[in-house]
Protein backbone atom coordinates (compact mmCIF):
# COMPACT_ATOMS: atom_id res chain seq x y z
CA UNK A 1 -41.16 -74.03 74.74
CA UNK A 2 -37.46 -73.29 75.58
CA UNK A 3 -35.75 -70.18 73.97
CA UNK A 4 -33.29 -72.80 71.95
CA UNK A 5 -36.39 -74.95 70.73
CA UNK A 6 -37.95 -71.43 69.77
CA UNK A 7 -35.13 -70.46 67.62
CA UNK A 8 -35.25 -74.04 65.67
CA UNK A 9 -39.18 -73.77 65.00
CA UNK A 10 -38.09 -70.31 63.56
CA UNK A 11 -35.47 -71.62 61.75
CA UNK A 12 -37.68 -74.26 60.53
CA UNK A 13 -40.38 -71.68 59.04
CA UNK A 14 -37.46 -69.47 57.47
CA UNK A 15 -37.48 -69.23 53.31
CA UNK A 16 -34.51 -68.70 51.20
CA UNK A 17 -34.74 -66.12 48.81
CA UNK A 18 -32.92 -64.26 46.48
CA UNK A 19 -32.96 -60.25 45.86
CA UNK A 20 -32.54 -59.44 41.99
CA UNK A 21 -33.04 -56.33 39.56
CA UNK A 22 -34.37 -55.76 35.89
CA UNK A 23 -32.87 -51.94 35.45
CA UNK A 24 -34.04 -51.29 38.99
CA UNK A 25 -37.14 -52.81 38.63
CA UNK A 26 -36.37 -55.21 41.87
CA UNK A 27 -37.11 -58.41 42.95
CA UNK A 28 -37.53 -61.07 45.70
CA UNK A 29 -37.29 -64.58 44.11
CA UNK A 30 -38.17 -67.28 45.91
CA UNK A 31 -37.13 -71.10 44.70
CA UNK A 32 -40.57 -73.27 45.17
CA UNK A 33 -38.59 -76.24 43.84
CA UNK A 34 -36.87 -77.19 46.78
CA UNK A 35 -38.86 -75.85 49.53
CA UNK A 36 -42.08 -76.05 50.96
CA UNK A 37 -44.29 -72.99 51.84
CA UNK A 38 -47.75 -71.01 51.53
CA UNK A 39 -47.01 -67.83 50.07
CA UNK A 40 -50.02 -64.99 51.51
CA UNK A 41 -51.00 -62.06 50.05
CA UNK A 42 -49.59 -60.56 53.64
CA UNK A 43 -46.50 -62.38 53.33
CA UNK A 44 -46.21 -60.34 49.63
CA UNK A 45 -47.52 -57.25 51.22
CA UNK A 46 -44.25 -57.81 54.00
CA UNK A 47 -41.74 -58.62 52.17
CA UNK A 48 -42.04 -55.98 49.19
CA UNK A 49 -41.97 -53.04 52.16
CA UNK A 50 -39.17 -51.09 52.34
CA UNK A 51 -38.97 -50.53 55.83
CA UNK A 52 -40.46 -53.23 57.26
CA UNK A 53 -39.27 -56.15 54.88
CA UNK A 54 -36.62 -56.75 52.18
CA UNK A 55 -38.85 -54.21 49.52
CA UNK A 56 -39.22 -55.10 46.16
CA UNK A 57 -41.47 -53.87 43.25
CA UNK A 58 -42.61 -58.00 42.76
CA UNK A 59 -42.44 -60.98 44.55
CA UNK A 60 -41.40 -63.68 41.92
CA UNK A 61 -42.48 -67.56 42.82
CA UNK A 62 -40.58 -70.74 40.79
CA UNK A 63 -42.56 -73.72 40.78
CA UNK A 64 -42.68 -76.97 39.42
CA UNK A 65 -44.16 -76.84 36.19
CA UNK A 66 -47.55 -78.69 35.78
CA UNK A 67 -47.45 -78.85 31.63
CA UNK A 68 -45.32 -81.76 30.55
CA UNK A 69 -43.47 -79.21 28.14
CA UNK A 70 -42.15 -76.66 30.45
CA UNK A 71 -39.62 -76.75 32.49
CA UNK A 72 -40.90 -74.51 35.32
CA UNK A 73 -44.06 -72.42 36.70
CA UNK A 74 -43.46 -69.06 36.79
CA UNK A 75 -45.66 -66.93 39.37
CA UNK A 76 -45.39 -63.34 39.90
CA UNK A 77 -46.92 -61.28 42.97
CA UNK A 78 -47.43 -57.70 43.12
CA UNK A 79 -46.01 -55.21 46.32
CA UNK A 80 -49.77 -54.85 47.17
CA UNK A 81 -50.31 -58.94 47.54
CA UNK A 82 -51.77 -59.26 44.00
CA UNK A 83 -50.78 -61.80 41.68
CA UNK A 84 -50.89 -60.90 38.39
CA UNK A 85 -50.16 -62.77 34.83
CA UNK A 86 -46.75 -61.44 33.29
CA UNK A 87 -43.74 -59.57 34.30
CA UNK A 88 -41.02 -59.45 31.94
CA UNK A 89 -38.17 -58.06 33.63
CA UNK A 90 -39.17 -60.49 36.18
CA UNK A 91 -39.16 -63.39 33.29
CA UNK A 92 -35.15 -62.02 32.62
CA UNK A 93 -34.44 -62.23 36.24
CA UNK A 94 -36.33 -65.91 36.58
CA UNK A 95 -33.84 -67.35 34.11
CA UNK A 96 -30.40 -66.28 35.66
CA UNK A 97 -31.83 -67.42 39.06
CA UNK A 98 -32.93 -70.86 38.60
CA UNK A 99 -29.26 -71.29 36.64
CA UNK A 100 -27.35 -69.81 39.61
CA UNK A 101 -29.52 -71.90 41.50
CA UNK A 102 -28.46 -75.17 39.51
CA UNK A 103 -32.20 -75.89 38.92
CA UNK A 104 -31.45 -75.96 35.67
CA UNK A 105 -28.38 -76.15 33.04
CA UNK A 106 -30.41 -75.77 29.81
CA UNK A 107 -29.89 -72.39 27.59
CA UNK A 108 -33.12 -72.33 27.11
CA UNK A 109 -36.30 -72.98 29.61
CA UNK A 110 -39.68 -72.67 28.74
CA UNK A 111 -42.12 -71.80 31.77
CA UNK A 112 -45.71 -71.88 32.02
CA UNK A 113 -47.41 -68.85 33.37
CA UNK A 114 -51.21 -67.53 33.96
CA UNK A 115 -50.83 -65.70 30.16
CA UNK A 116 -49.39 -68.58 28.67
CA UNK A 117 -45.69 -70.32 27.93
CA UNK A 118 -42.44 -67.95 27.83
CA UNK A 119 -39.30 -69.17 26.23
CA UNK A 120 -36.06 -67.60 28.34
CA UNK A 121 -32.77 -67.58 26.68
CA UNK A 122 -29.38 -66.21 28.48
CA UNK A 123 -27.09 -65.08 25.30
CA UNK A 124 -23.32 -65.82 25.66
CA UNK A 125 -23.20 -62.10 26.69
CA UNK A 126 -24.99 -62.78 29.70
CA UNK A 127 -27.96 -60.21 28.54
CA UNK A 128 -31.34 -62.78 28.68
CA UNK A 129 -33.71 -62.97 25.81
CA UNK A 130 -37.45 -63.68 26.36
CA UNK A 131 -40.22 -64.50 23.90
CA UNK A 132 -42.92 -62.68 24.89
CA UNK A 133 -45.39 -64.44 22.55
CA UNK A 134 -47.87 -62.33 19.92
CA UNK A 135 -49.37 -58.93 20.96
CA UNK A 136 -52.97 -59.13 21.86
CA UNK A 137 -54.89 -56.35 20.23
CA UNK A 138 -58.22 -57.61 20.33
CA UNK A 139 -60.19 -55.46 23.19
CA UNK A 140 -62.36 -58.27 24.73
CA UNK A 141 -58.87 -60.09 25.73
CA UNK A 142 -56.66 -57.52 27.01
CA UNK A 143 -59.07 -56.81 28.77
CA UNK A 144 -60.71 -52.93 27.61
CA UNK A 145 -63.84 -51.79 27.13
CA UNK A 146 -64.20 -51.08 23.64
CA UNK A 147 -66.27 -52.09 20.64
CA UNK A 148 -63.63 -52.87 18.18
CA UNK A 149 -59.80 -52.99 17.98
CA UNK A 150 -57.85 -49.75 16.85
CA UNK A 151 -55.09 -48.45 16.88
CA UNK A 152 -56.32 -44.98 18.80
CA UNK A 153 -58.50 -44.97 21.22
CA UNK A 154 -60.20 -42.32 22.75
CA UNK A 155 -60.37 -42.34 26.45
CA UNK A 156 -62.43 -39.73 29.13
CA UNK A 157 -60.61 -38.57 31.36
CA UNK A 158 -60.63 -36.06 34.07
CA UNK A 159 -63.43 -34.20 31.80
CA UNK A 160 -61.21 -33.93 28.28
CA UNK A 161 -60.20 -36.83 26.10
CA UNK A 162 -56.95 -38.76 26.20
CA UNK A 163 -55.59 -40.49 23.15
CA UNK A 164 -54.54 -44.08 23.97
CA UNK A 165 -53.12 -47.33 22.99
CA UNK A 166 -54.09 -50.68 24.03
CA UNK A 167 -52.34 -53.56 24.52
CA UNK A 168 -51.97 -56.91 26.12
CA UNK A 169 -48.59 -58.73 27.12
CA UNK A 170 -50.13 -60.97 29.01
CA UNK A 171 -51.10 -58.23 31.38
CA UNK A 172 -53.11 -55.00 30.03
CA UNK A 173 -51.43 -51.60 29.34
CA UNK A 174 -52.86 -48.66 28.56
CA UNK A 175 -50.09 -46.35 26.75
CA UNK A 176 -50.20 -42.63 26.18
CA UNK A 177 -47.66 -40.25 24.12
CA UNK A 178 -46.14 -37.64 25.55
CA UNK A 179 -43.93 -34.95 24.28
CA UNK A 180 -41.51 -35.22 27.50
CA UNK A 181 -41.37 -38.67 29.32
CA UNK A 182 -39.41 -36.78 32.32
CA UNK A 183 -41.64 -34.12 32.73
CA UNK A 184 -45.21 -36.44 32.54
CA UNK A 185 -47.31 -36.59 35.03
CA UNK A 186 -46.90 -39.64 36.09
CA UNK A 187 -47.45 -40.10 39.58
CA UNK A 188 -50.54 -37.77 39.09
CA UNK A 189 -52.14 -39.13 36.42
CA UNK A 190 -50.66 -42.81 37.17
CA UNK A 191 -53.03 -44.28 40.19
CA UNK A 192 -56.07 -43.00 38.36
CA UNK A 193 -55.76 -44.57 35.11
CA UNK A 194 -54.34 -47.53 36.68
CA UNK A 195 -57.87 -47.98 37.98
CA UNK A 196 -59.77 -46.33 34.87
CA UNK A 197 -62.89 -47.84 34.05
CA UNK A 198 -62.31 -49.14 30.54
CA UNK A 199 -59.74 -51.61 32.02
CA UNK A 200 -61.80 -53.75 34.17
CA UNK A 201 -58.85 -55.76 35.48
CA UNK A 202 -56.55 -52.49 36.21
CA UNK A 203 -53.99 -51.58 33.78
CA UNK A 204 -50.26 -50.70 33.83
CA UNK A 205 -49.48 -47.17 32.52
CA UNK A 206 -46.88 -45.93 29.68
CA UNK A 207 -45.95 -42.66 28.88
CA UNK A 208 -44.09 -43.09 26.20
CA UNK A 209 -42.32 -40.03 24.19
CA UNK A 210 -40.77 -41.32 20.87
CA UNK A 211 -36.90 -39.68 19.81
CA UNK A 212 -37.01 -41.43 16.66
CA UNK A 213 -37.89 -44.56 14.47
CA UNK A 214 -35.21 -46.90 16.22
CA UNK A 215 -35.43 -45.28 20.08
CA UNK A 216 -38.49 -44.08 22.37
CA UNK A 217 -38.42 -43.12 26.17
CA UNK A 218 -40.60 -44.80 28.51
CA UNK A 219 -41.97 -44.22 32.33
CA UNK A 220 -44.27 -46.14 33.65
CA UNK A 221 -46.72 -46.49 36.74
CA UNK A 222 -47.28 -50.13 37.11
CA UNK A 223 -50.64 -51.97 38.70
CA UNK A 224 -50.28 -52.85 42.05
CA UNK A 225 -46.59 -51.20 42.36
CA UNK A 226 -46.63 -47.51 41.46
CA UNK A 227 -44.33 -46.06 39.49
CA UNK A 228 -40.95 -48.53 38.94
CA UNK A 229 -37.68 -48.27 37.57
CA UNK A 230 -38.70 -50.58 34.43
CA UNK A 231 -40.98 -52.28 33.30
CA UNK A 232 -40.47 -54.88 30.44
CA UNK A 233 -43.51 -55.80 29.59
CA UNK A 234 -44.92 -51.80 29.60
CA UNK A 235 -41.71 -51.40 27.37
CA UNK A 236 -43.31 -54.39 24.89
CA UNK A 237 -46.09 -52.65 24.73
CA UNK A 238 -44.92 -49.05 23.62
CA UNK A 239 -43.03 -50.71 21.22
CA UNK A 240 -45.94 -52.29 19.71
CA UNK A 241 -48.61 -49.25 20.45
CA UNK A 242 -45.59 -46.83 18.46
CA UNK A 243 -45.46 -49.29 15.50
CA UNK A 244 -49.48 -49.93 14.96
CA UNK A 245 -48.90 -45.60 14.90
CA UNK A 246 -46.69 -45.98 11.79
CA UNK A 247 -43.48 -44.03 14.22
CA UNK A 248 -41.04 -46.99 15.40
CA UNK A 249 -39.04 -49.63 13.05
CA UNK A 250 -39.12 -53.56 14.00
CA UNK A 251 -36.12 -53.20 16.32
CA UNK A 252 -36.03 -50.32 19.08
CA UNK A 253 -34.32 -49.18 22.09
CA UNK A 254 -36.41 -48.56 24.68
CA UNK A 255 -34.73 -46.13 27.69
CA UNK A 256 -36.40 -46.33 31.03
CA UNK A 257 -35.29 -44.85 33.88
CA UNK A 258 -33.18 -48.01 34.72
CA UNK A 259 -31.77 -48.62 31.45
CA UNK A 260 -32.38 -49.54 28.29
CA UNK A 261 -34.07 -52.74 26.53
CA UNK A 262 -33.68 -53.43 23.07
CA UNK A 263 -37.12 -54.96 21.86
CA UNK A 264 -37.90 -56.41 18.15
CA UNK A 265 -41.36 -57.04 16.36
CA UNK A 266 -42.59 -57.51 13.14
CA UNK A 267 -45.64 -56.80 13.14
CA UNK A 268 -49.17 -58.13 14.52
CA UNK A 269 -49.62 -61.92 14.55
CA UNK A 270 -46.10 -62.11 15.24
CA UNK A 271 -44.20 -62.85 18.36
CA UNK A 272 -42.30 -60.04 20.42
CA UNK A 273 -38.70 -60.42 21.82
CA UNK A 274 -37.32 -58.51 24.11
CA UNK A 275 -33.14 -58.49 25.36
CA UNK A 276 -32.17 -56.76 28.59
CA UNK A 277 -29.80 -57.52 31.55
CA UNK A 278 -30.76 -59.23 35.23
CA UNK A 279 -28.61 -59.03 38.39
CA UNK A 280 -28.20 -60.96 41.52
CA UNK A 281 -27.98 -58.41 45.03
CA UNK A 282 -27.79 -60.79 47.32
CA UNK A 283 -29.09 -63.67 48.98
CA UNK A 284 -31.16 -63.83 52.14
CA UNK A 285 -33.20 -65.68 54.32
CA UNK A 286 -36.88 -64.36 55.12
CA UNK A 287 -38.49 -65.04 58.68
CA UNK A 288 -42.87 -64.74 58.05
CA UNK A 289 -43.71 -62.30 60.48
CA UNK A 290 -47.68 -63.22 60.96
CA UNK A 291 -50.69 -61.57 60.87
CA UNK A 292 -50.12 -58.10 63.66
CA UNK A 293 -46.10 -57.50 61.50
């Protein structure tokens, strides 16, 4: 093959994608719409490094939708390759990309994902609203190993006991009050309770220290990314873990190291919403780099 044939067969395999951030919690996007590929777990693995690739906490995937009532599939891949059920600054950042993309005009798009439909709304502000459906407290589905729902549980942990929420957004989190968000151990105590036992499909990790009824402080180390910026979903879930405790009102700030979210609830059986900001970085064109990259 000549050098100039070489280049167009490159060319050829190249994807479009676009870079975006949820308060630093970063993304690649990628439009499945309009092009044709086979996203890897390697190809995930690539692109979220660094060094090596564009890095990015997720890799996020739009699809066609397959349910007659939604407008698009929404996939989302961790750094590590994994594809996992919910990201919600992810679901912020999916709705300003497939309207810069002019996939869609609509002000609101519902998607399908693996936990379920999402309704995304960009606000005349330009701050995106997502309905992040009804809590799930019940054990068996978040998943956790216990025997009954509660609002404390107690976990073992590195020989003592830990006092814990837990709660599904789609995706499990385990969430843990501290007195000092900043000072937590998070990258300690993070990997290790990603993996605990009583969360037999991994878990993503608050520590959560509340300020008052109306604001908390969050960190979190997420599953299959470490510890990141934000995390809206983890953010969701401190919200609701700090209610079922009797400490937060309906509607609460939530400050991550990113930024803040502002996140209402009313209670169980009822759905979540959550309001934050997404931004473009910049668009880009990624090259697979096969197997030995």
């Amino acid at each position: 093959m000549t050098q100039k044939a070489d280049q167009k067969q490159t060319l050829a395999q190249a994807w479009a994608f676009t870079k975006m951030h949820g308060l630093g919690n970063d993304f690649v996007v990628l439009d499945g719409v309009r092009q044709s590929f086979s996203l890897q777990p390697q190809d995930c693995r690539q692109i979220a490094d660094r060094h090596f690739g564009v890095g990015c906490d997720q890799i996020l995937l739009v699809e066609p939708a397959e349910h007659p009532d939604c407008d698009f599939r929404y996939r989302i891949f961790n750094a590590d390759g994994s594809e996992v059920n919910q990201c919600g600054n992810g679901a912020r950042c999916f709705a300003v990309f497939v309207r810069r993309a002019g996939l869609s005009n609509k002000g609101q798009i519902r998607v399908e994902t693996r936990a379920g439909q999402m309704l995304l709304a960009i606000r005349p502000d330009g701050l995106v609203e997502v309905d992040m459906g009804v809590p799930i407290l019940e054990p068996a589905a978040i998943p956790f190993r216990a025997s009954a729902p509660a609002i404390h549980y107690e976990l073992p942990f590195r020989g003592k006991s830990l006092d814990i929420a837990a709660v599904s957004m789609g995706n499990p989190h385990l969430l843990l009050a501290v007195e000092d968000c900043v000072s937590a151990p998070v990258g300690d105590w993070g990997p290790e309770l990603e993996c605990h036992p009583a969360f037999p499909e991994r878990c993503n990790v608050g520590f959560l220290e509340i300020q008052d009824r109306a604001h908390l402080r969050l960190r979190t180390w997420e599953r299959g990314a470490g510890e990141t910026l934000a995390c809206g979903s983890n953010a969701c879930a401190a919200v609701v873990a700090g209610q079922l405790w009797g400490q937060l009102a309906e509607a609460v700030q939530v400050t991550l190291p990113g930024g803040t979210l502002e996140i209402h609830w009313a209670g169980p059986g009822q759905n979540l919403r959550m309001i934050g900001p997404a931004q473009v970085v910049f668009d880009g064109t990624w090259i697979p780099q096969g197997e030995s990259a």
